[in-house]
C-alpha atoms as a PDB file:
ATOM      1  CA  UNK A   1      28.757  22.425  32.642  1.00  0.00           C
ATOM      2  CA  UNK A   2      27.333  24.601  35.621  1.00  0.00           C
ATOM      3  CA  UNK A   3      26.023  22.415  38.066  1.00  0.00           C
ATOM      4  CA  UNK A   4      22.571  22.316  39.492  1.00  0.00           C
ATOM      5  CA  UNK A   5      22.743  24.180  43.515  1.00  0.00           C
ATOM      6  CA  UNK A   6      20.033  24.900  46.162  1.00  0.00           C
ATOM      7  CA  UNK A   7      21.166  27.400  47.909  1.00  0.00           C
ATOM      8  CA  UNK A   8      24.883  27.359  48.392  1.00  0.00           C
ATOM      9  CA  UNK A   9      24.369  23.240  48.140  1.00  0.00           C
ATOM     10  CA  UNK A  10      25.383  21.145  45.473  1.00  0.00           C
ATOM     11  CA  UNK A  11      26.331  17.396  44.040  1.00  0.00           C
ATOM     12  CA  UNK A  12      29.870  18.784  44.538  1.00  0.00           C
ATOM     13  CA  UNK A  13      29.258  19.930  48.335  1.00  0.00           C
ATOM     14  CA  UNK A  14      27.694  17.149  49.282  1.00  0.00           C
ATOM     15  CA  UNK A  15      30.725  15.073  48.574  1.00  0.00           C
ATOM     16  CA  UNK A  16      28.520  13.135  45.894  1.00  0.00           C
ATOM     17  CA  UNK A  17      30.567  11.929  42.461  1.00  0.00           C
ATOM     18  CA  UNK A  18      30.481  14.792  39.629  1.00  0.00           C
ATOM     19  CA  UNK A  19      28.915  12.180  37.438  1.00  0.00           C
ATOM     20  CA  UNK A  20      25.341  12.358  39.205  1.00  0.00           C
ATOM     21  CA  UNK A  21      25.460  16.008  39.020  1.00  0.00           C
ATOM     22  CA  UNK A  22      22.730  17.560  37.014  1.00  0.00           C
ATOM     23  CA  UNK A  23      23.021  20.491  34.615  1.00  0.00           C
ATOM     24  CA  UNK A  24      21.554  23.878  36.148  1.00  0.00           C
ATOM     25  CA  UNK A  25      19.577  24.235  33.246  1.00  0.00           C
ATOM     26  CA  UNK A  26      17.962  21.025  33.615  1.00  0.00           C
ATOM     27  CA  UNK A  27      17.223  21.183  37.883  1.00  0.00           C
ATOM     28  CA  UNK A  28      14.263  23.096  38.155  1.00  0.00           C
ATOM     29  CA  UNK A  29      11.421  20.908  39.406  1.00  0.00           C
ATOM     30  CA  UNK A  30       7.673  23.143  39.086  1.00  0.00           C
ATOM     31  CA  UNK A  31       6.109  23.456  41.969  1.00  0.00           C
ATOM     32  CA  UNK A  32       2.467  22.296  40.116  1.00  0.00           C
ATOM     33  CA  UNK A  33       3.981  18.865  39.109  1.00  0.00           C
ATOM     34  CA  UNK A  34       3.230  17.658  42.351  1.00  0.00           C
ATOM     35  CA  UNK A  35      -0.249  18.311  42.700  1.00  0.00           C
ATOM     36  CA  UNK A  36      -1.415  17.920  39.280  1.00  0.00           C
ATOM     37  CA  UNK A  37      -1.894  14.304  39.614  1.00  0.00           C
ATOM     38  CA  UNK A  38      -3.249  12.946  43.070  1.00  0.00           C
ATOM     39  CA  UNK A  39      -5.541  14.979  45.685  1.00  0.00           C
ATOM     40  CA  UNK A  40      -3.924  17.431  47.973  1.00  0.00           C
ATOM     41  CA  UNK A  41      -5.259  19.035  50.717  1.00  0.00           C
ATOM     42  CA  UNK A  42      -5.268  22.817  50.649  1.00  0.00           C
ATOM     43  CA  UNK A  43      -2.841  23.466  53.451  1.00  0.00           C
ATOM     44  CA  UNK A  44      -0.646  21.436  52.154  1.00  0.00           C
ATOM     45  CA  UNK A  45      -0.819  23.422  48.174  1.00  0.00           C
ATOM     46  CA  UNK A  46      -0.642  26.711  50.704  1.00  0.00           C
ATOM     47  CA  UNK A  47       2.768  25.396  52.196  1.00  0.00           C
ATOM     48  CA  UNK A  48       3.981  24.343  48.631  1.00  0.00           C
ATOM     49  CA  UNK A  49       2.980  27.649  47.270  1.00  0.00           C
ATOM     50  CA  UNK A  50       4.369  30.115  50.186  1.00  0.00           C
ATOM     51  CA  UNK A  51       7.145  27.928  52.693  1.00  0.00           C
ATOM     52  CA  UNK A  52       8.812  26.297  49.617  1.00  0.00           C
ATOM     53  CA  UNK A  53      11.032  29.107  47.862  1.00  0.00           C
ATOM     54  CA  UNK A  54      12.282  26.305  45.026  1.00  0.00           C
ATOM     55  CA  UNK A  55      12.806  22.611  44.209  1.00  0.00           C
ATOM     56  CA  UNK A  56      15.587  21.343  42.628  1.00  0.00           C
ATOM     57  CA  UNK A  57      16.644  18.081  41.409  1.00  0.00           C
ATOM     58  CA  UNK A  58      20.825  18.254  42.495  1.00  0.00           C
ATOM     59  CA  UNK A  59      21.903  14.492  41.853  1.00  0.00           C
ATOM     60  CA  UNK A  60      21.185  11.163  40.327  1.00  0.00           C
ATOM     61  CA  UNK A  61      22.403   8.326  41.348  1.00  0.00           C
ATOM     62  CA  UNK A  62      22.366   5.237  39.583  1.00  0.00           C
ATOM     63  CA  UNK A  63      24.390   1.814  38.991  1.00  0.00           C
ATOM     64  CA  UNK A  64      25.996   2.981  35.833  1.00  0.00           C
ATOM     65  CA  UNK A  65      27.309   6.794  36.901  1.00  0.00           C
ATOM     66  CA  UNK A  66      28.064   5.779  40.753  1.00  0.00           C
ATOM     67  CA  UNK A  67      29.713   1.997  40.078  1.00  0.00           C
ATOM     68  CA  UNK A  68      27.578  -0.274  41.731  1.00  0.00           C
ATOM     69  CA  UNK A  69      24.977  -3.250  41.222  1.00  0.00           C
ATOM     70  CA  UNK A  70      21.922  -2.491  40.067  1.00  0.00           C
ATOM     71  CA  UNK A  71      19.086  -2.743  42.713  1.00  0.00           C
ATOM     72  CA  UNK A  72      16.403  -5.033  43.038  1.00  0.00           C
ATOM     73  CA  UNK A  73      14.153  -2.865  45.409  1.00  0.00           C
ATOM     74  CA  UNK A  74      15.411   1.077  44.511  1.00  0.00           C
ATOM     75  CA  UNK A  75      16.603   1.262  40.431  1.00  0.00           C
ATOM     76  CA  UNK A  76      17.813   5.256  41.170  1.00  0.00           C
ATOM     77  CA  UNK A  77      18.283   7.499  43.831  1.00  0.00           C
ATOM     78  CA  UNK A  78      17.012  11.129  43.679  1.00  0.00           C
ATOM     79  CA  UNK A  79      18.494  13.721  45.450  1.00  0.00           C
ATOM     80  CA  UNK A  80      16.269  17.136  45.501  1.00  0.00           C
ATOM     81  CA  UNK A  81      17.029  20.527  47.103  1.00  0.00           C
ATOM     82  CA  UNK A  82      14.049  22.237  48.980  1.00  0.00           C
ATOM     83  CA  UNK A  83      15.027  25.675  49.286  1.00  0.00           C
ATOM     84  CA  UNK A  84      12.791  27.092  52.205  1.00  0.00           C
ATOM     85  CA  UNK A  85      11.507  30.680  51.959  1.00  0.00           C
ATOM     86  CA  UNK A  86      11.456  31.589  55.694  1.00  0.00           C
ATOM     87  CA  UNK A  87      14.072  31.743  58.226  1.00  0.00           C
ATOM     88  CA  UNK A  88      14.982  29.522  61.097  1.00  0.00           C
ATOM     89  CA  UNK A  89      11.974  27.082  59.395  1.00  0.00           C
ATOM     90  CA  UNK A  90      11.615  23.869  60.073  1.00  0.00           C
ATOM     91  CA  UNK A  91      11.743  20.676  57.997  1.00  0.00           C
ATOM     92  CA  UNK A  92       8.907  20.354  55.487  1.00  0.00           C
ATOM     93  CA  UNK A  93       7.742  16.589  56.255  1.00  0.00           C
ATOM     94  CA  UNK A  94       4.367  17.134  54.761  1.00  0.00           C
ATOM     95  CA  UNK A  95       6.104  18.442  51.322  1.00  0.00           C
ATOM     96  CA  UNK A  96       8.924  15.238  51.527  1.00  0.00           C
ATOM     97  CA  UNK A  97       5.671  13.212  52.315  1.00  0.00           C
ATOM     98  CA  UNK A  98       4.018  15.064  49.061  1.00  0.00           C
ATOM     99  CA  UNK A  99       6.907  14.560  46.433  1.00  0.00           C
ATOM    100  CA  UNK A 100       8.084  11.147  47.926  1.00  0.00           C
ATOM    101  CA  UNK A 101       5.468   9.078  47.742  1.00  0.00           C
ATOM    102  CA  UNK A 102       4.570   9.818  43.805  1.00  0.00           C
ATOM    103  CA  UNK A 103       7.854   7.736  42.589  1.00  0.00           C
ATOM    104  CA  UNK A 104       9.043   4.513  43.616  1.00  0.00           C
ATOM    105  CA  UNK A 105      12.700   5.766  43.588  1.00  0.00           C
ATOM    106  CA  UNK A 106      14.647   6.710  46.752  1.00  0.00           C
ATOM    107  CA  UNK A 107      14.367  10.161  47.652  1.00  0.00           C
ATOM    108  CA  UNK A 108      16.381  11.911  49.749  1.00  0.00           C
ATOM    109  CA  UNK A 109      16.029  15.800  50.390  1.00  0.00           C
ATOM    110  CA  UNK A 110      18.253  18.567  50.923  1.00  0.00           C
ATOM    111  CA  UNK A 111      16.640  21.408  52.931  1.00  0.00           C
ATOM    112  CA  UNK A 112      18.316  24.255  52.715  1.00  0.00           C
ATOM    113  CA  UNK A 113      17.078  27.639  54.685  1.00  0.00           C
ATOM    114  CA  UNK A 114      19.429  30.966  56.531  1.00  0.00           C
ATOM    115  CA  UNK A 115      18.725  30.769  60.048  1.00  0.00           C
ATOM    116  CA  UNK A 116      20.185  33.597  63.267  1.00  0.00           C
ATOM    117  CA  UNK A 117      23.174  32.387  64.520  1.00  0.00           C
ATOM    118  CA  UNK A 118      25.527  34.737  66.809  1.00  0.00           C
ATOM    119  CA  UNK A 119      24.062  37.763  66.045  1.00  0.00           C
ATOM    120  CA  UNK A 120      24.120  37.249  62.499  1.00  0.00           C
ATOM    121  CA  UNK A 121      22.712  34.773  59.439  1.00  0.00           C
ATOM    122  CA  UNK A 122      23.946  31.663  58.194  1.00  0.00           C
ATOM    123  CA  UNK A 123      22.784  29.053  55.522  1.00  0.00           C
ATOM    124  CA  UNK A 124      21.978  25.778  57.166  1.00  0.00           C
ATOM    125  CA  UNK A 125      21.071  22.464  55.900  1.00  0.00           C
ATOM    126  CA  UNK A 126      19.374  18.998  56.846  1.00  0.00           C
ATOM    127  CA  UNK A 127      18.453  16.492  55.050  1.00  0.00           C
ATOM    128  CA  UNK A 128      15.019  14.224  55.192  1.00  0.00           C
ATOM    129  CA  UNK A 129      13.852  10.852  53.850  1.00  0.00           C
ATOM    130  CA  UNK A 130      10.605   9.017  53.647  1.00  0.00           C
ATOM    131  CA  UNK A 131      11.003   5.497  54.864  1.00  0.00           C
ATOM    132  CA  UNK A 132       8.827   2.153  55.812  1.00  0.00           C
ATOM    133  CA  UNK A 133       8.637   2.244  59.815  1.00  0.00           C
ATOM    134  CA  UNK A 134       9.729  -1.821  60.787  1.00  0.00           C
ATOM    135  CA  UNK A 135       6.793  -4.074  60.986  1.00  0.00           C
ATOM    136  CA  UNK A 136       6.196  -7.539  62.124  1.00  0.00           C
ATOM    137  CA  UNK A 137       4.786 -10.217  59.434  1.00  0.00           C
ATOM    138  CA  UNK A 138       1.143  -9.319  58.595  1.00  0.00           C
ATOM    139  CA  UNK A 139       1.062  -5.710  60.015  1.00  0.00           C
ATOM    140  CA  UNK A 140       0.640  -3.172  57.777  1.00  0.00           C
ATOM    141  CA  UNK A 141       3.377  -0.718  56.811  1.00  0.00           C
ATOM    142  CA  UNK A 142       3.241   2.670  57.296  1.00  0.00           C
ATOM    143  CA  UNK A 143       6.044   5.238  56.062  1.00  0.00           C
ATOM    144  CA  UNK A 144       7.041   8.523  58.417  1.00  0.00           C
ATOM    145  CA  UNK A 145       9.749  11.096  57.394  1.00  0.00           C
ATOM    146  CA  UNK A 146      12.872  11.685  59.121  1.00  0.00           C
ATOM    147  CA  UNK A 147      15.013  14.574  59.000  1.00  0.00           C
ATOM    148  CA  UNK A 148      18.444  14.718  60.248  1.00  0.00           C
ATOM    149  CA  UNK A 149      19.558  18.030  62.847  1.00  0.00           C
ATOM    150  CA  UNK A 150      20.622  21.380  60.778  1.00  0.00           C
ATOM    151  CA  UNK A 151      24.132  22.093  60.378  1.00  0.00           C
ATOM    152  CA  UNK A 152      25.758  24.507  58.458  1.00  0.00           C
ATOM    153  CA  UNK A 153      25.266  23.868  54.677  1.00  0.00           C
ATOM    154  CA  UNK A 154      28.987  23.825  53.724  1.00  0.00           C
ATOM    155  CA  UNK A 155      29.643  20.945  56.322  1.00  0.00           C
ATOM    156  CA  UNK A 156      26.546  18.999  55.096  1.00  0.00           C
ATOM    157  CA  UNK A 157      27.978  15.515  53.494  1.00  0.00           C
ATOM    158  CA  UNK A 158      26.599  12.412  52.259  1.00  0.00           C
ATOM    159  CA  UNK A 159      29.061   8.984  51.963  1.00  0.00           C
ATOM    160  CA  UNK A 160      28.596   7.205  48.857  1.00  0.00           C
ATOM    161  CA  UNK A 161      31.370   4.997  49.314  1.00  0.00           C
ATOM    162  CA  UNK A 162      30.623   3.437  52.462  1.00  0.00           C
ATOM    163  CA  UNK A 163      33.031   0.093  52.146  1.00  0.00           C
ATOM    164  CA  UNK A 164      29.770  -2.425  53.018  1.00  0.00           C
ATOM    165  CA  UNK A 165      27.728  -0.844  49.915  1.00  0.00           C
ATOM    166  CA  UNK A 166      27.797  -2.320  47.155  1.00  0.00           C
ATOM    167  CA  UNK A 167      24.426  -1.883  45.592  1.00  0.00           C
ATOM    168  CA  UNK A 168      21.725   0.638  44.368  1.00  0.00           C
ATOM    169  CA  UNK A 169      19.890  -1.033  47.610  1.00  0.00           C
ATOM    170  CA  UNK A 170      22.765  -0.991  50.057  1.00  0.00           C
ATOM    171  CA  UNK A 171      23.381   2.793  48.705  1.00  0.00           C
ATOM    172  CA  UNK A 172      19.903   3.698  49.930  1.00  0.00           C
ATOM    173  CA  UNK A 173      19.853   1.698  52.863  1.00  0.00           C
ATOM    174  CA  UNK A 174      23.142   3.487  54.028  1.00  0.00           C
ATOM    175  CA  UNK A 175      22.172   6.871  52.865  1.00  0.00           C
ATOM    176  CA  UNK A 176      19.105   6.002  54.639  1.00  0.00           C
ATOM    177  CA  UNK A 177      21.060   5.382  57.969  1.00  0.00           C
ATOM    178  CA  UNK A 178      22.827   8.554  57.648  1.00  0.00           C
ATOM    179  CA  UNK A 179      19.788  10.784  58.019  1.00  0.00           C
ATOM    180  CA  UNK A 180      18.341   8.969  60.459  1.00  0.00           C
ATOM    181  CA  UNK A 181      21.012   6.852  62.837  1.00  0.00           C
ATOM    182  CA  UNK A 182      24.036   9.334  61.362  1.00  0.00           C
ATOM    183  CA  UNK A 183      26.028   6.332  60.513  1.00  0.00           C
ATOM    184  CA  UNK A 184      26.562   5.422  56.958  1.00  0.00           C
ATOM    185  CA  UNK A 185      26.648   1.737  57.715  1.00  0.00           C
ATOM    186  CA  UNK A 186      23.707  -0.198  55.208  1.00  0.00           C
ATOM    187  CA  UNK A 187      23.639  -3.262  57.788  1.00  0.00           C
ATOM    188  CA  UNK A 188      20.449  -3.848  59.503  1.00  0.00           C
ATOM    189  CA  UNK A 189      18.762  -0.177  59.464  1.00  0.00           C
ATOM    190  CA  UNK A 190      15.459  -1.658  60.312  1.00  0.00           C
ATOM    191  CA  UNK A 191      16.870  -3.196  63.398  1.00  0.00           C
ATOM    192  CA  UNK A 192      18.759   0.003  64.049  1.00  0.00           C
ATOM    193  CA  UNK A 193      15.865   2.210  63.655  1.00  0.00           C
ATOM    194  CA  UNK A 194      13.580  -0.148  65.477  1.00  0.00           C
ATOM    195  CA  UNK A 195      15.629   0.109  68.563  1.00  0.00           C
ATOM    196  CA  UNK A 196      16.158   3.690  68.602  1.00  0.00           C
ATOM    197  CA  UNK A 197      12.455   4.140  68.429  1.00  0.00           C
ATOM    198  CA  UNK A 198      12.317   1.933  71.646  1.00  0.00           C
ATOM    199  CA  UNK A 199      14.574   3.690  73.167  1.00  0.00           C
ATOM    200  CA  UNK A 200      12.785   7.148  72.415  1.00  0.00           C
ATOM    201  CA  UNK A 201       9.565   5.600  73.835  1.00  0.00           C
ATOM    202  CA  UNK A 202      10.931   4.276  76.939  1.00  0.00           C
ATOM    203  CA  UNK A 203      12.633   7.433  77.885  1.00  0.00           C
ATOM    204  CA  UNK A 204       9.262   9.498  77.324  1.00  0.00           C
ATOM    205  CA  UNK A 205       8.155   6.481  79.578  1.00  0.00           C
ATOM    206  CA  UNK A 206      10.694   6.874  82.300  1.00  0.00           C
ATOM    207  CA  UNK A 207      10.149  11.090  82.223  1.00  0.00           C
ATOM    208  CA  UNK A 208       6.313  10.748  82.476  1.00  0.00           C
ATOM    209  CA  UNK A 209       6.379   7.754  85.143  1.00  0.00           C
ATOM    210  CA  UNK A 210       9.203  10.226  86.638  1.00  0.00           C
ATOM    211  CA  UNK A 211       6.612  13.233  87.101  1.00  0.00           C
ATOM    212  CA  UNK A 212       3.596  11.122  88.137  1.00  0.00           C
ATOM    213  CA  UNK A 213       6.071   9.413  91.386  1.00  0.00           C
ATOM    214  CA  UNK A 214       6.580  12.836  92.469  1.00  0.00           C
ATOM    215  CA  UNK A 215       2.763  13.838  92.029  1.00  0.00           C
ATOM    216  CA  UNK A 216       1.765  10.927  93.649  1.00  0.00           C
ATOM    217  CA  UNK A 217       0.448  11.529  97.557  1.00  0.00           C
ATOM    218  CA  UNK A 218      -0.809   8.115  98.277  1.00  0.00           C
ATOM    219  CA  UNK A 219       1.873   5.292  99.617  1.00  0.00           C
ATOM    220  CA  UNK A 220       0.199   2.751  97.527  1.00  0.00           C
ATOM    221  CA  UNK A 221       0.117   4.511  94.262  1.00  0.00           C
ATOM    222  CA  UNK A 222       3.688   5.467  94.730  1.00  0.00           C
ATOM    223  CA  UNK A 223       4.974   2.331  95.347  1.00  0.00           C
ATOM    224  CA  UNK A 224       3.242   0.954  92.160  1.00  0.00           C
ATOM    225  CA  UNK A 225       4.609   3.574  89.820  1.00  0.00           C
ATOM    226  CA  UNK A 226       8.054   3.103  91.320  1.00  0.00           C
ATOM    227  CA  UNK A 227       7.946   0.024  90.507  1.00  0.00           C
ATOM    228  CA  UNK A 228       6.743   0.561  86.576  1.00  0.00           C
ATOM    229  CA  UNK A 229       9.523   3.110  86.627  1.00  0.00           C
ATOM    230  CA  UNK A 230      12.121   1.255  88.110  1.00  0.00           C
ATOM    231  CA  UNK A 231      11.025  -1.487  85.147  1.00  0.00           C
ATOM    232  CA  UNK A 232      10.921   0.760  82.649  1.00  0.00           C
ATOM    233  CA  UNK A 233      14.107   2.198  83.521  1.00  0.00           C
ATOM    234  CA  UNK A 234      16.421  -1.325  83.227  1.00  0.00           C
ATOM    235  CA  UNK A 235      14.440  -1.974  79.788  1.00  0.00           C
ATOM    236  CA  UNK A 236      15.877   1.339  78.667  1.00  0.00           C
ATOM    237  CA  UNK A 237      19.346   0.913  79.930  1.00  0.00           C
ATOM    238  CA  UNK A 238      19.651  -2.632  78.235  1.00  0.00           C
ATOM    239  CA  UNK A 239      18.384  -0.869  75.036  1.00  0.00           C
ATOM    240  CA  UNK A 240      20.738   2.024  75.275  1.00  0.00           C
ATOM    241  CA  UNK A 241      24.233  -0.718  76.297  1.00  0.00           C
ATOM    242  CA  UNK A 242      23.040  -2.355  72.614  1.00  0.00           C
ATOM    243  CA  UNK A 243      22.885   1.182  71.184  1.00  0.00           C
ATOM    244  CA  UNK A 244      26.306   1.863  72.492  1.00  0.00           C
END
């Protein structure tokens, strides 16, 4: 069986069992059946038409080809190659958004695109998700996308066989953590994520506080933003000796 590949990427590549590998024959996903069913907006059919070069389903995992439980929350796992017509472009989040939020399996992408690098062109890869943001009780939950850094394609791995999963769910939550903590470990990725979102917005905090001190002209006002900065700055460093 030839094996479905985006690019030079594959179910093989990626480190993923040949088991969840899909045929070639059977990997090409048409562009239209993602907007024949729910309203798009135009610039988003224009990107699908013209950024998008191909989409292609690479691997499926589930309990019975992969060895684990069955999930209660995510029954499959869908891994999909978006093979980007320009170079040096940058993550699709609005197409993720677009195919993502039409199944209630996980999704996780494979962006594959050639970009300059010394002098010449290489293939490079990153990978993107589509995941709840943490919420307290009551709030409503909203999703975002996150995309790891590119790296060159044949480095790009994904660990199925982190020792903690054992689960459809824990499989997710760790391949989850990989794109967006780059650690494989399924344990508390809400938590994780919720802290390194804290730790993003203090340290736009402590730059912008930062700026306005050195702006500032009158004593008064520069005492009271040192002081907001000098705040800010031990909530970060807490934050960042829990990261560590």
């Amino acid at each position: 069986m030839t094996i479905a590949s985006c690019g030079s990427v594959s179910a093989t590549t990626l480190g993923l069992p040949n088991s969840t590998a899909i045929p070639a024959e059977k990997a090409r996903l048409p562009k239209g059946l993602f907007v024949a069913k729910i309203p798009v907006s135009a610039k988003t059919k224009q990107r699908l038409a013209n950024d998008i070069e191909s989409i292609t389903m690479l691997s499926l995992l589930q309990a019975r080809n992969i060895g684990l439980a069955a999930g209660t929350r995510v029954p499959e796992i869908l891994v999909i190659g978006l093979r980007l017509h320009e170079p040096n472009a940058a993550v699709p989040t609005d197409i993720v958004e677009l195919i993502a939020m039409q199944r209630k399996s996980g999704m996780l992408f494979v962006c594959v695109r050639d970009a300059d690098f010394e002098g010449t062109t290489r293939q490079e890869c990153a990978f993107a998700v589509r995941r709840a943001l943490p919420a307290r009780a009551g709030h409503t939950t909203t999703s975002k996308v996150f995309a790891s850094d590119w790296q060159p394609a044949g480095e790009a791995t994904l660990n199925a066989t982190d020792p903690a999963v054992d689960s459809m769910d824990a499989l997710w939550e760790s391949l989850c953590s990989q794109v967006i903590l780059d650690d494989p470990s399924p344990i508390d990725v809400n938590t994780r994520l919720a802290r390194r979102m804290q730790i993003a917005q203090l340290t736009a905090q402590v730059d912008k506080l930062t700026r306005d001190h050195q702006r500032a002209k009158n004593p008064e006002q520069r005492n009271e933003i040192y002081a907001k900065l000098h705040k800010t700055k031990n909530q970060l460093e807490e934050l960042q000796q829990t990261e560590g």
